[in-house]
C-alpha atoms as a PDB file:
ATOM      1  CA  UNK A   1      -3.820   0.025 -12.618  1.00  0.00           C
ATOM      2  CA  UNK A   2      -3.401   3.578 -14.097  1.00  0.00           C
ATOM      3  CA  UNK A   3      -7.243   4.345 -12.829  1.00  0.00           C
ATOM      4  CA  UNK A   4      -5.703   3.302  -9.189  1.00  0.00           C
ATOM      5  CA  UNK A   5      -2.953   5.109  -9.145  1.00  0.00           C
ATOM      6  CA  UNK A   6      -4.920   8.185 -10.080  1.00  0.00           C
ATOM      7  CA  UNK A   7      -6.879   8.104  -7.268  1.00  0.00           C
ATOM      8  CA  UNK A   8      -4.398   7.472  -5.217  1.00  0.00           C
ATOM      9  CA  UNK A   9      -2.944  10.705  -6.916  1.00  0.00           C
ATOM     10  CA  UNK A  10      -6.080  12.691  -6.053  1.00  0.00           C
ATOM     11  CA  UNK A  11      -6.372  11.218  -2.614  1.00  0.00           C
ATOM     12  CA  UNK A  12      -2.613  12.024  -1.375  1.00  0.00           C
ATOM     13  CA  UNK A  13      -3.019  15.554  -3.264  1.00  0.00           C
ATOM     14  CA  UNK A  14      -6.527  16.523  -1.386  1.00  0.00           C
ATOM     15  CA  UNK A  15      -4.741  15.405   2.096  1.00  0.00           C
ATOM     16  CA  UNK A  16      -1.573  17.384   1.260  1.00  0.00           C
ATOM     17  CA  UNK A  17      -3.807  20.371   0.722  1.00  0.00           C
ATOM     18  CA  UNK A  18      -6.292  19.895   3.695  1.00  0.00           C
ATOM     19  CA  UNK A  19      -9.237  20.603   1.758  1.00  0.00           C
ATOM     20  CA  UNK A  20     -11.903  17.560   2.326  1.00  0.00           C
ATOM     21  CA  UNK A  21     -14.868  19.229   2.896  1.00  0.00           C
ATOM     22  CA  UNK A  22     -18.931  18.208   1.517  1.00  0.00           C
ATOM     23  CA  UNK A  23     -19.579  19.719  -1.750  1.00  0.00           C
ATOM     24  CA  UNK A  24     -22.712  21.544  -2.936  1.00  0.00           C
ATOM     25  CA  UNK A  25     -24.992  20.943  -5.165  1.00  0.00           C
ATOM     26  CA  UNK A  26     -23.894  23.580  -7.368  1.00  0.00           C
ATOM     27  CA  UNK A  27     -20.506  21.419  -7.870  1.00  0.00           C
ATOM     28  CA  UNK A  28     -20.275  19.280 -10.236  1.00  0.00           C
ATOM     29  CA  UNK A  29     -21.543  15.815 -10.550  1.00  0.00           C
ATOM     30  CA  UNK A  30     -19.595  13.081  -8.165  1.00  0.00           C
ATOM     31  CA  UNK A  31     -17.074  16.193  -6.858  1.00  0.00           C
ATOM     32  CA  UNK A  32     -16.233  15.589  -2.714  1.00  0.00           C
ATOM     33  CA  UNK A  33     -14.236  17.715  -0.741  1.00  0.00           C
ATOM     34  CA  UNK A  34     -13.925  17.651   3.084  1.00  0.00           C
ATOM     35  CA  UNK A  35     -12.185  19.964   4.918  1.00  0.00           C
ATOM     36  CA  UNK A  36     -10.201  19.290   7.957  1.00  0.00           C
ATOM     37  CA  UNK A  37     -12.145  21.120  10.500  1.00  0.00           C
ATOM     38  CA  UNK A  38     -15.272  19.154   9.221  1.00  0.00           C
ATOM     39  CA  UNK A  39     -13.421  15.830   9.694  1.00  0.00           C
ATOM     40  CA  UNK A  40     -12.147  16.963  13.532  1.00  0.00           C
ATOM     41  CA  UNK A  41     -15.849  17.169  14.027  1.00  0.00           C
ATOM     42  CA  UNK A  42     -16.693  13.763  12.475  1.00  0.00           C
ATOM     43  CA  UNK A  43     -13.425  12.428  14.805  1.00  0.00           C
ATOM     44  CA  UNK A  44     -15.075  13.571  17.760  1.00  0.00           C
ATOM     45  CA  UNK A  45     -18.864  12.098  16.860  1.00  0.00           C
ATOM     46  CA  UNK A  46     -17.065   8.786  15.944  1.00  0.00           C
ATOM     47  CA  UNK A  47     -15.224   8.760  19.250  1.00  0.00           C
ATOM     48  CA  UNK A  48     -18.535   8.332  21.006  1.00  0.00           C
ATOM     49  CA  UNK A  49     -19.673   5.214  18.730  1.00  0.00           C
ATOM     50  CA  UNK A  50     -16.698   2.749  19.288  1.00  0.00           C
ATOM     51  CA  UNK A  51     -18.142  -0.698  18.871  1.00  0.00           C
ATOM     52  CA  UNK A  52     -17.221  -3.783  20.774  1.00  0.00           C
ATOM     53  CA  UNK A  53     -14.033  -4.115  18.109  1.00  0.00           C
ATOM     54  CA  UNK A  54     -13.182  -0.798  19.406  1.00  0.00           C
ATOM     55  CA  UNK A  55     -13.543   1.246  16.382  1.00  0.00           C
ATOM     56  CA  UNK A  56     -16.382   3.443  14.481  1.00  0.00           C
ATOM     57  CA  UNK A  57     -16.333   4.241  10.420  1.00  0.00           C
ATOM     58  CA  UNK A  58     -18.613   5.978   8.528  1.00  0.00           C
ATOM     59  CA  UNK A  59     -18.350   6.020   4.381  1.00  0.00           C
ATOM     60  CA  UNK A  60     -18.140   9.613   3.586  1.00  0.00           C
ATOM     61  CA  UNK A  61     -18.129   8.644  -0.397  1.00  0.00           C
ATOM     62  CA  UNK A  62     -19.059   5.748  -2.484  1.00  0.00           C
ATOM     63  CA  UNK A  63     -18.105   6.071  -5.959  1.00  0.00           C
ATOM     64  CA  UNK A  64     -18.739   1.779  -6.561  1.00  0.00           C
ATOM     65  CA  UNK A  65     -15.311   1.728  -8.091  1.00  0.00           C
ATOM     66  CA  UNK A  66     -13.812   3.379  -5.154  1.00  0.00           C
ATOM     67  CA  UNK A  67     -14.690   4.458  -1.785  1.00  0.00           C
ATOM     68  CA  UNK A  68     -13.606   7.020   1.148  1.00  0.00           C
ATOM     69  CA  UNK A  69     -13.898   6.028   4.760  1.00  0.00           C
ATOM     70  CA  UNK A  70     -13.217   7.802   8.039  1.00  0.00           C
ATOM     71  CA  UNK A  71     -12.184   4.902  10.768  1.00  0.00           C
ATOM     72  CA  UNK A  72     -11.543   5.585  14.618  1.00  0.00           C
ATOM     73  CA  UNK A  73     -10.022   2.875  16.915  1.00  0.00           C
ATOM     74  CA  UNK A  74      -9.146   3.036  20.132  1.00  0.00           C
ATOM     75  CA  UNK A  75      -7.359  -0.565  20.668  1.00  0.00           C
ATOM     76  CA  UNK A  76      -5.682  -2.743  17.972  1.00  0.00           C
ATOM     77  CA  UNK A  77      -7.688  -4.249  15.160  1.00  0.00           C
ATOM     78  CA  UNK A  78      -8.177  -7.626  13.694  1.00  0.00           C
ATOM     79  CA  UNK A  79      -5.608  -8.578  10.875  1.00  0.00           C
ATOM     80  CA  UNK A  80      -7.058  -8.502   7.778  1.00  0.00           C
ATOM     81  CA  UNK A  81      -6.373  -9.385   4.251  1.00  0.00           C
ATOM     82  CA  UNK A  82      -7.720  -8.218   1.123  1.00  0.00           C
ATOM     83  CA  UNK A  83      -6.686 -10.387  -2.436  1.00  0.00           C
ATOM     84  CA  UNK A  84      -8.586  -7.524  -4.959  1.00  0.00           C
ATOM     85  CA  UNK A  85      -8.570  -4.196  -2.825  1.00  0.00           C
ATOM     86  CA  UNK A  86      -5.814  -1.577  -2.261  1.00  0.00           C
ATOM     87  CA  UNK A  87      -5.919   0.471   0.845  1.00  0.00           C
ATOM     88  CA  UNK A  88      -4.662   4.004   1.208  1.00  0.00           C
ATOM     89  CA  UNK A  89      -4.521   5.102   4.652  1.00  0.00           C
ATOM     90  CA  UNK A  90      -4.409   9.192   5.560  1.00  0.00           C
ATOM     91  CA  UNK A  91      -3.989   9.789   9.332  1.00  0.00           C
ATOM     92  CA  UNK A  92      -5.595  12.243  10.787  1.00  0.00           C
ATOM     93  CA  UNK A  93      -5.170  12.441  14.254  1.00  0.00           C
ATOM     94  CA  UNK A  94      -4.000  10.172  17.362  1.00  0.00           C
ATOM     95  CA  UNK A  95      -1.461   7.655  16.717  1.00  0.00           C
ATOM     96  CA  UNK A  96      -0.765   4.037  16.356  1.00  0.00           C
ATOM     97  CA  UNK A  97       1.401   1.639  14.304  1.00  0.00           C
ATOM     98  CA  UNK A  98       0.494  -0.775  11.105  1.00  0.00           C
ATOM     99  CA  UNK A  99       1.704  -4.029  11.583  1.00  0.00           C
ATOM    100  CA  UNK A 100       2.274  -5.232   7.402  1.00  0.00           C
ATOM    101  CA  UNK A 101       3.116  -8.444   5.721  1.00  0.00           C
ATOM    102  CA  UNK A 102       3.898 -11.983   7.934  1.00  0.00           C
ATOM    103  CA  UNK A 103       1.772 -14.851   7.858  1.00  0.00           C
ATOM    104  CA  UNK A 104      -2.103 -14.072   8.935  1.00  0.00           C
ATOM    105  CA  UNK A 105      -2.875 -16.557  11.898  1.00  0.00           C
ATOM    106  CA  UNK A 106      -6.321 -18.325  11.398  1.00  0.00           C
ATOM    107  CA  UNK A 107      -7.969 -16.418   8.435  1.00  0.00           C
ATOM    108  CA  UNK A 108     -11.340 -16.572   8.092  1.00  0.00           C
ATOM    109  CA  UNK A 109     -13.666 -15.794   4.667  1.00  0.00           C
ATOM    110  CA  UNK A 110     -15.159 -12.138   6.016  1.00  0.00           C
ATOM    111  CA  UNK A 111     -17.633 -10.012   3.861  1.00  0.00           C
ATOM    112  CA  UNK A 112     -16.852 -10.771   0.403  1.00  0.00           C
ATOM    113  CA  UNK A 113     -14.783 -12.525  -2.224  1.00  0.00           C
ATOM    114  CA  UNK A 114     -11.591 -12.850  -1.010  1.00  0.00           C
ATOM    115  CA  UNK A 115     -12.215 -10.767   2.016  1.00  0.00           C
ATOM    116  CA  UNK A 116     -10.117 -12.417   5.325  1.00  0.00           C
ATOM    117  CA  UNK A 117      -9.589 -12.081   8.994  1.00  0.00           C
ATOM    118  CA  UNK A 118      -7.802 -13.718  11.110  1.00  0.00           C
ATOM    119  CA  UNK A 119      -6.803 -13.874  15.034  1.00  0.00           C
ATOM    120  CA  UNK A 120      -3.366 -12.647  14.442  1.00  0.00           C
ATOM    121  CA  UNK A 121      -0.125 -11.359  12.319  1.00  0.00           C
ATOM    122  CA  UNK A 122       3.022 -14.126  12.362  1.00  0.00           C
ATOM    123  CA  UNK A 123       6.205 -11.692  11.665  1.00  0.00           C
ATOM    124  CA  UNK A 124       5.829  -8.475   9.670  1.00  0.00           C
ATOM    125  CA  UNK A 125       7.168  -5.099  10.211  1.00  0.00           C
ATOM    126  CA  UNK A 126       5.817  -2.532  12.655  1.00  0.00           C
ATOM    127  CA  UNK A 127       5.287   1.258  11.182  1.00  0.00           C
ATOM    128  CA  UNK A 128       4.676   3.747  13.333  1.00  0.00           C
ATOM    129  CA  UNK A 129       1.673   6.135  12.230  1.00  0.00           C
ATOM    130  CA  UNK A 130       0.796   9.688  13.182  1.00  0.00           C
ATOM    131  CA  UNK A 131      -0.898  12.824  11.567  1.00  0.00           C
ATOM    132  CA  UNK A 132      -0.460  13.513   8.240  1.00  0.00           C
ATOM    133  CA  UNK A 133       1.067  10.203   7.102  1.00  0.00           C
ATOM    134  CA  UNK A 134      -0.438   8.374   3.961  1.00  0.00           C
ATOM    135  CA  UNK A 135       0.146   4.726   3.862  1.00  0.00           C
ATOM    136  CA  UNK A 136      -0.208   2.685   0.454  1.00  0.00           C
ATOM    137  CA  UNK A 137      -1.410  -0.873   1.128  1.00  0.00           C
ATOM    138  CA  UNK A 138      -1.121  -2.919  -2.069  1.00  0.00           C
ATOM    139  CA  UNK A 139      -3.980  -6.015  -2.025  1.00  0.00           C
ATOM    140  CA  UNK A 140      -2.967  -9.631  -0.921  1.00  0.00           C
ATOM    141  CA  UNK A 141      -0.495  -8.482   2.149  1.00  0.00           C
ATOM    142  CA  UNK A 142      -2.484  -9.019   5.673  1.00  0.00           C
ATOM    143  CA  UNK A 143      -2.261  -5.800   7.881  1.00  0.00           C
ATOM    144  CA  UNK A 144      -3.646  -4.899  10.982  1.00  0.00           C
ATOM    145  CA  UNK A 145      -3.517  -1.157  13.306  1.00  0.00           C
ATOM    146  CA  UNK A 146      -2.512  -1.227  16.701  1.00  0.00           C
ATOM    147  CA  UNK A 147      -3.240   0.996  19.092  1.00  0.00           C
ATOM    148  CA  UNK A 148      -1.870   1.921  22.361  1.00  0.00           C
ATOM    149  CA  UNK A 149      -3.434   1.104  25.529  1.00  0.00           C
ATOM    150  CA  UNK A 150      -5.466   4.755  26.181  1.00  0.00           C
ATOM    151  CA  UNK A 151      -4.556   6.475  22.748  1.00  0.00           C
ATOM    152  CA  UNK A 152      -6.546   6.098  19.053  1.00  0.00           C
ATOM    153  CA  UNK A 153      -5.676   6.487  15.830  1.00  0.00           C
ATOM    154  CA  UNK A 154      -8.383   8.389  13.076  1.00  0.00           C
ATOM    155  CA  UNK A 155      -7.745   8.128   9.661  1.00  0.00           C
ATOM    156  CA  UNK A 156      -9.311   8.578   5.721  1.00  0.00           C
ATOM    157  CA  UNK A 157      -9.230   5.016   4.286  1.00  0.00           C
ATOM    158  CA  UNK A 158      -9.622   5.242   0.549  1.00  0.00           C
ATOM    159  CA  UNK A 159     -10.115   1.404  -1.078  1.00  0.00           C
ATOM    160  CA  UNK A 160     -10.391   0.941  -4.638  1.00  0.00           C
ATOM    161  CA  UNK A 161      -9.373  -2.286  -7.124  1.00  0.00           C
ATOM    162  CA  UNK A 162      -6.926  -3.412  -7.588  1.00  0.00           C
ATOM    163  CA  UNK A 163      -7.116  -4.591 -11.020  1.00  0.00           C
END
């Protein structure tokens, strides 16, 4: 748990300072940053490859033991459950709400152990999102984005163990 909570530490901290940005190869081994202007630009090229579950990600690092996302969606996502992963969310741009906690409606196994979707979200709470808000999703509690009709939401998803 300490090992999560210290990237979560270094996560929140590199938002807070707007300094994501590719490293060099002079850096040292496994260092990332990415710089905001850098992720505007990947915003805008993932704008233009919304899939038909209206949104586009691309893994900007894979560390095996954790892992940083950028996500774009342009309509509300498919709830979804995770028993061994924590999500951190860091919004970028656009806006949107997370709908947390309920009952998931109809899960279904998705891509691996204890990985679910489902068709919908019975009760929970709605939180609206926006730029610059970071959002801790502890594992086992089904979530889903929505997105207003003709708006989208961008946003850093960092998911790491949680054990």
């Amino acid at each position: 748990m300490m090992a999560a909570m210290r990237v979560l530490v270094v996560a929140v901290l590199a938002v807070a300072a707007h300094v994501f940005v590719p490293a060099s190869a002079a850096d040292l081994p496994g260092f990332a940053l990415w710089k905001s202007d850098e992720l505007k630009q990947r915003d805008k090229a993932l704008s233009g490859k919304v899939g038909d579950d209206h949104s586009a990600r691309e893994t900007l690092a894979d560390y095996k033991s954790h892992r940083f996302r950028l996500l774009y969606r342009d309509a509300d996502g498919f709830p979804e459950q995770h028993d061994n992963i924590v999500d951190v969310v860091i919004v970028q741009s656009g806006e949107g709400s997370l709908l947390l906690g309920g009952h998931m409606i109809n899960p279904k196994a998705s891509a691996g152990a204890g990985e679910y979707l489902g068709t919908g979200i019975e009760g929970g709470e709605r939180h609206p999102l926006g730029a610059g808000d970071v959002v801790y999703i502890p594992a086992r509690i089904p979530h889903s984005f929505l997105v207003p009709k003709g708006k989208h939401i961008t946003y850093v998803l960092v998911r790491f163990s949680a054990h």
